[in-house]
Every structure is written in structure tokens, then in C-alpha cells.
Protein backbone atom coordinates (compact mmCIF):
# COMPACT_ATOMS: atom_id res chain seq x y z
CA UNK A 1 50.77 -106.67 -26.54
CA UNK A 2 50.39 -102.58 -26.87
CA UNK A 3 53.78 -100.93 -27.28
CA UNK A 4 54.50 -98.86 -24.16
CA UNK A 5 54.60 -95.94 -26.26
CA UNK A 6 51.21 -96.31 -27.32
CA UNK A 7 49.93 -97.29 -23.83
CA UNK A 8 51.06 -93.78 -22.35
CA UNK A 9 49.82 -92.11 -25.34
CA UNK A 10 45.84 -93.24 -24.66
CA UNK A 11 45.75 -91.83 -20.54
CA UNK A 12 46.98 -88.33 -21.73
CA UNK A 13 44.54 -88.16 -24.37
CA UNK A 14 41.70 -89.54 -22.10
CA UNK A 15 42.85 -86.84 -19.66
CA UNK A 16 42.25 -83.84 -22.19
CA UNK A 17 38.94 -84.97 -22.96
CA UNK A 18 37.95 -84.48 -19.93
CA UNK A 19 39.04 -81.16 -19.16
CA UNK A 20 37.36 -80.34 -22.47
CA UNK A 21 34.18 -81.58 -21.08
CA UNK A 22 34.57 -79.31 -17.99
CA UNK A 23 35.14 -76.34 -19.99
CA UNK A 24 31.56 -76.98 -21.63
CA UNK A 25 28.78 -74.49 -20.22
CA UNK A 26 25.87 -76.65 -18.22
CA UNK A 27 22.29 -76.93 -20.01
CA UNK A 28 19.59 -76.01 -17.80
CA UNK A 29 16.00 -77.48 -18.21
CA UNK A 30 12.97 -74.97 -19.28
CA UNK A 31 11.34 -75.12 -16.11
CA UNK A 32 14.33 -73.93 -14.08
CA UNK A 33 14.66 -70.98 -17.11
CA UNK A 34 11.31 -70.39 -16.16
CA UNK A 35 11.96 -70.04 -12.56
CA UNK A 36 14.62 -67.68 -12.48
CA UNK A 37 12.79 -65.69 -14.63
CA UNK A 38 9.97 -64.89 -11.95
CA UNK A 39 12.25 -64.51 -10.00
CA UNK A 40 14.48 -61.82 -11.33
CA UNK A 41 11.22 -59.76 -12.50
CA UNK A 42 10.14 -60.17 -9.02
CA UNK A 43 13.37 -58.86 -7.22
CA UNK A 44 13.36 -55.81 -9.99
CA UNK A 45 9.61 -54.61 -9.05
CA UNK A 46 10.33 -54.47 -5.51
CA UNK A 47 13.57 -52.59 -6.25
CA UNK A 48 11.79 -50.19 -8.53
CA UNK A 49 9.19 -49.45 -6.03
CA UNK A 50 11.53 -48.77 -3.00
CA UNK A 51 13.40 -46.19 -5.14
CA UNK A 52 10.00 -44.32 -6.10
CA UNK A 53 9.11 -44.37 -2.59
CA UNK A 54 12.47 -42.80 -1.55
CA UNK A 55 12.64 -40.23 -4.76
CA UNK A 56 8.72 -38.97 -3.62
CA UNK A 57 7.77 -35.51 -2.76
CA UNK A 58 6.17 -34.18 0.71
CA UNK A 59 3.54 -33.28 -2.14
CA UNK A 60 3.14 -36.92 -2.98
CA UNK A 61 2.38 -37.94 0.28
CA UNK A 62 0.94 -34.87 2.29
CA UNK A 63 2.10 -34.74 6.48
CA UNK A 64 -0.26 -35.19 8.99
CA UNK A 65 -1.31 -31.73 9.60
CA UNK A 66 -0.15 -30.96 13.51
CA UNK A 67 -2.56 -29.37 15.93
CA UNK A 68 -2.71 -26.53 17.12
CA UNK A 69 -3.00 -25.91 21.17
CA UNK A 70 -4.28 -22.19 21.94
CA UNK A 71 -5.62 -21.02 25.69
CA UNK A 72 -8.47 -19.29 25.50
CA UNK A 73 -11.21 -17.52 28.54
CA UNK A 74 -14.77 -18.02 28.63
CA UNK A 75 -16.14 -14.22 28.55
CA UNK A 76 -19.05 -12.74 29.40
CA UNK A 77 -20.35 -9.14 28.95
CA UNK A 78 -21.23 -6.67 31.83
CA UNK A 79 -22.76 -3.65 31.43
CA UNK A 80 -20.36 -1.09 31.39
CA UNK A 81 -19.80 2.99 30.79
CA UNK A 82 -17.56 3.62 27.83
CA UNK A 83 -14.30 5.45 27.99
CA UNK A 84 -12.96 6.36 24.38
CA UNK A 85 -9.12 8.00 24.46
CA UNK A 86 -8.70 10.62 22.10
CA UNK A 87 -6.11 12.92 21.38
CA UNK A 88 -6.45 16.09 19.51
CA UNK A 89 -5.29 20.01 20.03
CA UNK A 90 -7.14 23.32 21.77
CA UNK A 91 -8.50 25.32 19.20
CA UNK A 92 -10.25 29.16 19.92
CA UNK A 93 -13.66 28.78 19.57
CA UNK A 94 -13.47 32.06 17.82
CA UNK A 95 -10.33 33.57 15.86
CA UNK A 96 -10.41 35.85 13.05
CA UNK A 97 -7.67 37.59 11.05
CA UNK A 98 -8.81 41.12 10.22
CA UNK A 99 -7.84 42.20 7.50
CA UNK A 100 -7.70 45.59 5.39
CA UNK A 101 -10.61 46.71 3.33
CA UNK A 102 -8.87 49.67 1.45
CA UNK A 103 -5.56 50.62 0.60
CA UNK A 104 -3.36 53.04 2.37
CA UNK A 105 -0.50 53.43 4.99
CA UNK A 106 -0.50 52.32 8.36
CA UNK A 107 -0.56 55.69 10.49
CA UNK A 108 -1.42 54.06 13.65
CA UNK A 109 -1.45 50.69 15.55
CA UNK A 110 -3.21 51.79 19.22
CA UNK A 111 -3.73 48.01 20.58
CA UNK A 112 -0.51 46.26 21.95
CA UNK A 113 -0.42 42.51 20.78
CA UNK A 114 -1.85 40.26 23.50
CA UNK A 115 -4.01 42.78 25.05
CA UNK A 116 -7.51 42.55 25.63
CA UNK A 117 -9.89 44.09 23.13
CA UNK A 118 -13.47 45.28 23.02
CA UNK A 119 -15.68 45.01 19.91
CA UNK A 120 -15.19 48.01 17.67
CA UNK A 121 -11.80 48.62 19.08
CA UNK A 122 -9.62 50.32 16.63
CA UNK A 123 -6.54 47.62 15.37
CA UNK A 124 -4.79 49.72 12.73
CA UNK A 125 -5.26 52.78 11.24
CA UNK A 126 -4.72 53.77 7.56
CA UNK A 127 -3.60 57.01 6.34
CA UNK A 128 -7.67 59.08 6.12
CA UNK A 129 -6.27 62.35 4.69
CA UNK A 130 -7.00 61.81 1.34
CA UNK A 131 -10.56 59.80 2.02
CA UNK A 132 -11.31 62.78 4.62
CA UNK A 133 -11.09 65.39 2.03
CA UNK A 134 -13.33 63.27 -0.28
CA UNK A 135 -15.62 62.91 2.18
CA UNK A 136 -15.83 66.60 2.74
CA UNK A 137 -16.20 67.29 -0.71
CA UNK A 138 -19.46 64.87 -0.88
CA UNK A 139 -20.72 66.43 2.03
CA UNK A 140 -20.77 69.90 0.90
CA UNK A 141 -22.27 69.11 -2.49
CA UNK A 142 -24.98 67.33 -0.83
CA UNK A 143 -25.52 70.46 0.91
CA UNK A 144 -25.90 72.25 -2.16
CA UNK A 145 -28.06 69.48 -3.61
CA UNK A 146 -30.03 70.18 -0.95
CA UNK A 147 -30.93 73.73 -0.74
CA UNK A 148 -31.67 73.72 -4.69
CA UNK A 149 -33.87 70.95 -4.23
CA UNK A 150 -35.43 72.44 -1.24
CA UNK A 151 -35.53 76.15 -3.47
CA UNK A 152 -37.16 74.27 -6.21
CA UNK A 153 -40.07 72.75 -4.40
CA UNK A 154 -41.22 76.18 -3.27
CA UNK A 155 -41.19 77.93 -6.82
CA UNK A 156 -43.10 74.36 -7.77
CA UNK A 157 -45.79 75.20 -4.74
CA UNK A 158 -46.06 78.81 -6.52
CA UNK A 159 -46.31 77.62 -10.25
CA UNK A 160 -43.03 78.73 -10.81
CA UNK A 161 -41.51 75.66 -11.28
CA UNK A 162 -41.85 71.99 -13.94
CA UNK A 163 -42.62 69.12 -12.51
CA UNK A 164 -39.89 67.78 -14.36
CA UNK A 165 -37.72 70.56 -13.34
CA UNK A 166 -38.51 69.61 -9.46
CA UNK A 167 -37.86 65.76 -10.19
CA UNK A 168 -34.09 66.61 -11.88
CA UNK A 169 -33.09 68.58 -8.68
CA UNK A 170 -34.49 65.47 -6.77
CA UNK A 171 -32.80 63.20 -8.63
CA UNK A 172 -29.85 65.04 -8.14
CA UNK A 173 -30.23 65.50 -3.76
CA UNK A 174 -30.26 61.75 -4.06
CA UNK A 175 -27.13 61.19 -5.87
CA UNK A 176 -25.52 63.32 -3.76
CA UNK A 177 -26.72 61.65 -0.59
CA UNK A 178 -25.48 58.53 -2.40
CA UNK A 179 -21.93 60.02 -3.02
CA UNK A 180 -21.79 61.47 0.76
CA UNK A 181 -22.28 57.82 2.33
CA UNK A 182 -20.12 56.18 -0.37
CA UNK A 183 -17.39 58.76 1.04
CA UNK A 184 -18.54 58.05 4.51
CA UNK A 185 -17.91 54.37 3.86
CA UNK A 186 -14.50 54.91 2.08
CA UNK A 187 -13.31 56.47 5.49
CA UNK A 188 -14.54 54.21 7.67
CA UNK A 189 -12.53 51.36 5.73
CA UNK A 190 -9.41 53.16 7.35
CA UNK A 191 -10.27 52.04 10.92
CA UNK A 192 -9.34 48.34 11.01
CA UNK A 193 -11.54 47.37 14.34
CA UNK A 194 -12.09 44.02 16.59
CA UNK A 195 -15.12 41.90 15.33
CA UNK A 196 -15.37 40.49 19.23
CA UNK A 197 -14.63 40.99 22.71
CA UNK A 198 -10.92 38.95 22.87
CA UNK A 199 -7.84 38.72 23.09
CA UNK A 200 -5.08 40.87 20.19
CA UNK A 201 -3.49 37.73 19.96
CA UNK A 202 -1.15 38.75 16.89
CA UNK A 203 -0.02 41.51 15.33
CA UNK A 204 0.51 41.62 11.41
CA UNK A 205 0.99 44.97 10.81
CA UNK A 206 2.82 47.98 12.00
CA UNK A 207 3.38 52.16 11.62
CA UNK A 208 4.82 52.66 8.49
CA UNK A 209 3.52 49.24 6.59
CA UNK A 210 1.48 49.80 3.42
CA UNK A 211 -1.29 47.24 3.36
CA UNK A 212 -3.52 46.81 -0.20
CA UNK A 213 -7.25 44.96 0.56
CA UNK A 214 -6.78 41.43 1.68
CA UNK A 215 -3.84 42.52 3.66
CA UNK A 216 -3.50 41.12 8.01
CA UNK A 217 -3.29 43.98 10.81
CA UNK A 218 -3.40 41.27 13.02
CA UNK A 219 -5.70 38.11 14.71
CA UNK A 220 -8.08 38.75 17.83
CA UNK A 221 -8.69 35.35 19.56
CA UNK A 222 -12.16 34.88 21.65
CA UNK A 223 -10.65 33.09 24.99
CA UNK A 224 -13.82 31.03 26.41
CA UNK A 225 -14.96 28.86 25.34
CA UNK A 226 -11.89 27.01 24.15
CA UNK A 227 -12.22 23.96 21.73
CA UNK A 228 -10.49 20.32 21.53
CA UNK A 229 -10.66 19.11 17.92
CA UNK A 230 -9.67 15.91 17.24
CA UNK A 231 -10.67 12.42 15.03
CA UNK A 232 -12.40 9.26 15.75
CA UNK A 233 -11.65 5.95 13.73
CA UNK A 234 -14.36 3.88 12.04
CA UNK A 235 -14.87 1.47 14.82
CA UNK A 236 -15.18 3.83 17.66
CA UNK A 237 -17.29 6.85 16.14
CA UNK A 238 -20.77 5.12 17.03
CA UNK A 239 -19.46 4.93 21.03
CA UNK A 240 -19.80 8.83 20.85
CA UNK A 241 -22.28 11.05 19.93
CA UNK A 242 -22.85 14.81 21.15
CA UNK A 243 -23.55 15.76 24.96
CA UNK A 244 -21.30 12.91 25.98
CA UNK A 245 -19.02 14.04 29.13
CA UNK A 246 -15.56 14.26 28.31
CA UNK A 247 -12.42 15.23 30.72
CA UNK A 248 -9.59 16.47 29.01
CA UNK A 249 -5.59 16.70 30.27
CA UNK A 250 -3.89 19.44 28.20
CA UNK A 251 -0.05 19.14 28.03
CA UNK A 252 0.32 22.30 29.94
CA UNK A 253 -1.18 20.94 32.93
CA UNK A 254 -4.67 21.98 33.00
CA UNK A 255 -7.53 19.40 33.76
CA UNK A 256 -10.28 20.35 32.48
CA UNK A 257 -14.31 19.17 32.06
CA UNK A 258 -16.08 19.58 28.70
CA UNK A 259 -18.76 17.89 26.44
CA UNK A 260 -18.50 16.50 23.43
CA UNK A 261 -20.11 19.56 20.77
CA UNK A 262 -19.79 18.21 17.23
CA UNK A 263 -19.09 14.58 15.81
CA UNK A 264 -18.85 14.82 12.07
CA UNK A 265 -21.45 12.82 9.54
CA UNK A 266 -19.09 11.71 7.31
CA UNK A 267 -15.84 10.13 6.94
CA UNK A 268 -12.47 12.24 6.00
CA UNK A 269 -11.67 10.44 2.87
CA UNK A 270 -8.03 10.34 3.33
CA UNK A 271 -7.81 9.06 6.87
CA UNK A 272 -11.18 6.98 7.03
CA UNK A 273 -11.84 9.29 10.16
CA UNK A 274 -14.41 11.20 12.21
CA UNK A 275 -13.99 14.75 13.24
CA UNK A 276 -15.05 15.40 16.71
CA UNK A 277 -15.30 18.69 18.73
CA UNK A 278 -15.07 19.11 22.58
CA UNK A 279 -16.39 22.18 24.17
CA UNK A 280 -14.73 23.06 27.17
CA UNK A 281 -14.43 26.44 29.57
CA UNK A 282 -11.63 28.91 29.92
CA UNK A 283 -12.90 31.58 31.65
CA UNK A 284 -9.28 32.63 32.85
CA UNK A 285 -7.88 32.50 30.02
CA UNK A 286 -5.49 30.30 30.62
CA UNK A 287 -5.51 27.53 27.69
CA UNK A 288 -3.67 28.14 24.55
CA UNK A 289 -4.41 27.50 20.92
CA UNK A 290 -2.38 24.37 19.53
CA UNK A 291 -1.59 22.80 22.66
CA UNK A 292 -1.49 18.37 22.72
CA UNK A 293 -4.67 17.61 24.55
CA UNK A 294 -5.56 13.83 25.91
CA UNK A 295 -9.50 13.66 26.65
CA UNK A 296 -11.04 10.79 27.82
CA UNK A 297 -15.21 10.93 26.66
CA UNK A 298 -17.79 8.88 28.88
CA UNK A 299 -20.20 7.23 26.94
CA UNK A 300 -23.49 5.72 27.94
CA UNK A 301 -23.63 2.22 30.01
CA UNK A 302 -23.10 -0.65 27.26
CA UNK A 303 -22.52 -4.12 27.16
CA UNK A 304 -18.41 -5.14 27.36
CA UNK A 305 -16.52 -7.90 27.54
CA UNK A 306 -13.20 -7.63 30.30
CA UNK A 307 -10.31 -9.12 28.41
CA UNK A 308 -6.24 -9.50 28.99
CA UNK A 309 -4.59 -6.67 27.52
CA UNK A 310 -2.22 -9.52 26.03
CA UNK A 311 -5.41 -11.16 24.11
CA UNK A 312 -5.65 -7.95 21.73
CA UNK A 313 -4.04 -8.55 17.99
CA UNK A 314 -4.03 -6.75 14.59
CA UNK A 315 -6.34 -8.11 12.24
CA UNK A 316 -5.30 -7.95 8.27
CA UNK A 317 -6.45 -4.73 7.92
CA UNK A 318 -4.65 -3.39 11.06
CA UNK A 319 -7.51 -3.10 13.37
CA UNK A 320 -7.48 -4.09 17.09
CA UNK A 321 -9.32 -7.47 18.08
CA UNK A 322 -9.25 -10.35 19.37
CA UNK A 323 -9.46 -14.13 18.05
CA UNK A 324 -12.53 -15.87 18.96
CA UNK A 325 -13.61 -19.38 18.98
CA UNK A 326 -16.40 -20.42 16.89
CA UNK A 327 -18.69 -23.22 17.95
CA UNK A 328 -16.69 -25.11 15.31
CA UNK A 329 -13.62 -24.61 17.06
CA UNK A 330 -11.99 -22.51 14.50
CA UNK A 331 -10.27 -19.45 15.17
CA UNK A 332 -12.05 -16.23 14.09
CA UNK A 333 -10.78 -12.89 14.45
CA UNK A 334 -12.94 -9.63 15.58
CA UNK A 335 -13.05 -5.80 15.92
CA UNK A 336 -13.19 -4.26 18.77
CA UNK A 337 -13.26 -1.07 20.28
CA UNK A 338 -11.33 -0.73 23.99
CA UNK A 339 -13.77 1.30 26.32
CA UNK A 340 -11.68 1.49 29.36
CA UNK A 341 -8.59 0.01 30.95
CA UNK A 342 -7.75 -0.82 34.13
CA UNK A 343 -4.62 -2.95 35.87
CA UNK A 344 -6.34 -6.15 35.77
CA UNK A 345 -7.10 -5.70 31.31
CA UNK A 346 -9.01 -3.82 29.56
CA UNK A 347 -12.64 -3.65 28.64
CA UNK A 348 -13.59 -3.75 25.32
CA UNK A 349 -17.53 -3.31 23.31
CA UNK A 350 -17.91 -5.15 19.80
CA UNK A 351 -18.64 -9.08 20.71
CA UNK A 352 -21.83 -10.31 21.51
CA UNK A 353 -23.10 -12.33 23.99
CA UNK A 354 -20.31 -14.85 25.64
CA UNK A 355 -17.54 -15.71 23.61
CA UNK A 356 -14.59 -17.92 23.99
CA UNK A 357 -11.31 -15.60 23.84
CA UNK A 358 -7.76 -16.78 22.88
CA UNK A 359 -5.13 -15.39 25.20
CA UNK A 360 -2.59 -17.11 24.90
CA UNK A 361 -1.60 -18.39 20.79
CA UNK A 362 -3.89 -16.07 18.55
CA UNK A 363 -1.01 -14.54 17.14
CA UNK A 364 -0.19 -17.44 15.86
CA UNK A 365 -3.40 -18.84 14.25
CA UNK A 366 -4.86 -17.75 11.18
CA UNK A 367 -8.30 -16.91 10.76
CA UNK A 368 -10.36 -19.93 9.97
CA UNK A 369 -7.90 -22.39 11.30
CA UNK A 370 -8.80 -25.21 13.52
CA UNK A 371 -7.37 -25.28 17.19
CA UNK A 372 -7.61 -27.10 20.35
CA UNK A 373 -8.47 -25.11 23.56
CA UNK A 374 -7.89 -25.16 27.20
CA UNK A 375 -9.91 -22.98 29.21
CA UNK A 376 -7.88 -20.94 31.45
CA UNK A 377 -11.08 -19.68 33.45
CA UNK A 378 -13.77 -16.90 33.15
CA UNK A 379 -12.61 -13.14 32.48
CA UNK A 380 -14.78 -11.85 35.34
């Protein structure tokens, strides 16, 4: 028989072995290892893969580009007169500032400023005392030049007199003739006169004023015809061309008909322009020099398109044109030069043939860009 001691002695002890055993981590088999393995490098791929996609650029994985809507008119061109707009300033056809030939004081000023003048009218008149007396003095020994010449040919008829003798005094006549009209010349310097029948538009000089050479007595201005002078850009200067009618509204009122008398060759190298030159009457006198002038210049017939004035745009270079469809459907932008205007838009010469026009949406298309169209309807 076990002592009771001993008997409660073996459960406790039986009891801590167990607990023992609990504590004991579990041995798995290789092939579930093996198992969890896939699976864990599995679960980490896709993780790894979903973060990449999230941490990407719009640069990794471009947009969809989005289309681009535009309205556009099916134009076609019509023969039409051109009308070119340019502004420019009356000019005198003629205007000169006389000026002083000889030095001297100003003894007289007979023409009041704005009156009308003759040619040869005396301006100003510079002190001739002085270049009188000189004149006198040449005069008189051209006179004596003279008779001793005149003495000496005689005595030469008789045999009284050299050859050489005869050709000193001649010699001598001449340079006195010479000195006489230099004189003459010197005097006539002191009458300042009108070059042309015009207008003493100006008066430099007055009574009292010393003027050198080179010095103004004042500016006579030829009244008729009057000119418009003004400048044509690149794109327009071959819709002109000399004879062309042109009506022009001067700021001071006046209407007035000319023709187009001058359209320059080449190019002002600063502005990329075209001088141009309008003739146009003033037999009244009534047009000033300087004044804002707006002429409008008819051109022959020519093929234009009629186009919304909302369809023009400024191209890179800051011309006017339009954007055009190509057959591609890409927008394509092109000069053109506006001919005339009326309510309804304005006509325009540059495209040929018909052409599809955006209207609605070029300004916001860039050259070369594809767009989708609707066709709003014909322009005509």
C-alpha cells in the first residue's frame, strides 16, 4: 500500500508535465513550410505591384488625349472688287523752304504769310547797298574794258597795233564782262523769290533778321494737287498697284476722290512696310498739310471668300487669318488680307478654292492639331 503522502505527490507532478508539454512550440511538416512560403511571396508581389501602380506618374501612363469639337463653314470664293483701308496724312504735292543764298540783313519782307504768291515773287529782301555799289563798279570797268578794246582793234586795222597787244585788251573786255555778271549775280542773291505759283504758307524771317546762306525766309506750299501718303503691310501691297481708285475721308470733313500715284518697290526695313501715294484734287484750296486721312482704294475684281468677322485670329507672327481645315482634319492657320466689310462679315482674298473655315474654337486650337467639325452651313 502507497503512503498517502506519496499518492498526492505523483497527480501534481503528472499535472506539471503536462503544462510543460503545452508550453512546447508545435513542429510543422516540410510540405506545410513549403506552403506558406508560396504563399507569403505571393501576397508580397501583389502588394508590391499595387503600390507601384498607385506611386506612378501621368508620364508613366499617358491620358487619353480628349478631342477637340470646333464649328467650322464650308466657303466658297466669289469674285469680288477689293477694298483695302488705309490710313495716312495730306501732304502738298509741292512745298519748298526757300532759303537765303547770300548773307545780309533782312530790309524787306513784301508777302504776308498765307497769301497767295506768283513765281518770281519777291519773299525777303536783303540789305543790296553794298552788292549795288559792287555791281556798279563792275559795270563801269567793263565799260572801260570796252572802249580800249574797241580803240585797239582800229589802230590793229591800221598797223598800228600787235596782235598780241589786241588779244591782252580782249582778254581783258572778257574778264570784265565776267566780273560785271558775277556782280549781277551777287545782287540778285538779295531777292529771296517764290519757286511756284502757291500759297506763303510760313514765314521764317522778318525786317531786321540777319540771315547767313542756308538760312529760311519762309515755305511756299503748291495747293492742288494735294497728296495722301501712307503704308501698306506685306500681305496687302500686291491688292494695290497704281491707277487704282481710291476715296479718301480727311478728318476735317472733306470727301474726296483720288487715285492711287506711287506704291513703293521695296520694303521700309524697320516697319516691313510699303509706301503708297494717293493723288487727289484741291482746287479750292481747302485741304491742309498733316491732316488724319482714312482712304478706302478699289482694287480690281478678285476671287474672296465671305467669312464671320468672329472667324479672324492672330497667327504667331501677329498676322490676321483664319484656321482652316485640312483634308486631314487638322487645323491650319492662314493669311489673309480683308477686302471689304459689310454687316453680315467681312470679305477676305488669300485662300484658294473652297475651304472649310473654323468659326467657332480656332482660338483655341493650335496649328497642326487634330479636331472634330460640325458644319454650321455655307458662308454665302
Amino acid at each position: 500500500m502507497v503512503p498517502a503522502r506519496v499518492a498526492g505527490v505523483l497527480p501534481l507532478a503528472h499535472r506539471r508535465s503536462r503544462l510543460l508539454a503545452q508550453d512546447k512550440p508545435m513542429r510543422l511538416s516540410s510540405s506545410v513550410k513549403t506552403a506558406l512560403a508560396i504563399v507569403a511571396v505571393t501576397v508580397a508581389y501583389f502588394t508590391v505591384r499595387s503600390g507601384l501602380r498607385l506611386l506612378s506618374t501621368p508620364e508613366d501612363a499617358p491620358a487619353k488625349k480628349a478631342e477637340l469639337f470646333v464649328v467650322a463653314i464650308e466657303s466658297r470664293p466669289e469674285t469680288r472688287a477689293g477694298a483695302l483701308s488705309i490710313r495716312g496724312r495730306t501732304e502738298a504735292d509741292q512745298k519748298a523752304i526757300v532759303r537765303a543764298d547770300a548773307s545780309g540783313v533782312v530790309t524787306a519782307a513784301p508777302v504776308a504769310q498765307g497769301a497767295a504768291v506768283r513765281e518770281g515773287d519777291v519773299l525777303c529782301r536783303i540789305d543790296v547797298e553794298a552788292r549795288a555799289a559792287a555791281r556798279r563798279e563792275a559795270e563801269a570797268a567793263l565799260g572801260k574794258a570796252e572802249i580800249d578794246y574797241q580803240a585797239a582793234v582800229k589802230l590793229a586795222a591800221e598797223g598800228f597795233r600787235s596782235e598780241a597787244g589786241l588779244a591782252g585788251l580782249k582778254a581783258a573786255r572778257d574778264q570784265a564782262r565776267a566780273n560785271a555778271d558775277r556782280a549781277l549775280i551777287e545782287l540778285e542773291k538779295t531777292q529771296i523769290r517764290a519757286p511756284f505759283d502757291g500759297v506763303f504758307d510760313v514765314r521764317s524771317a522778318e525786317v531786321g533778321d540777319l540771315l547767313k546762306p542756308g538760312d529760311p525766309c519762309g515755305t511756299v506750299v503748291k495747293p492742288s494737287p494735294f497728296l495722301i501718303k501712307g503704308a501698306v503691310a506685306e500681305k496687302d501691297v500686291a491688292l494695290v498697284r497704281a491707277g487704282d481708285r481710291a476715296r479718301a475721308s480727311i478728318a476735317t470733313g472733306e470727301i474726296v476722290d483720288g487715285a492711287v500715284r506711287f506704291v513703293a518697290a521695296a520694303a521700309d526695313p524697320a516697319t516691313r512696310t510699303f509706301d503708297i501715294e494717293i493723288e487727289i484734287p484741291n482746287p479750292d484750296g481747302k485741304l491742309r498739310d498733316g491732316v488724319t486721312a482714312d482712304v478706302t482704294v478699289l482694287s480690281a475684281a478678285r476671287p474672296a471668300h465671305k467669312i464671320p468677322r468672329s472667324a479672324l485670329t492672330l497667327g504667331d507672327d501677329g498676322r490676321i487669318g483664319v484656321k482652316l481645315i485640312d483634308a486631314a482634319n487638322r487645323a491650319r492657320f492662314h493669311a489673309v488680307s480683308i477686302i471689304g466689310e459689310e454687316r453680315e462679315g467681312v470679305w477676305v482674298a488669300g485662300l484658294e478654292g473652297p475651304q472649310r473655315v473654323i468659326v467657332r474654337g480656332q482660338d483655341y486650337v493650335k496649328d497642326g492639331e487634330t479636331v472634330t467639325a460640325e458644319i454650321a452651313g455655307a458662308s454665302s
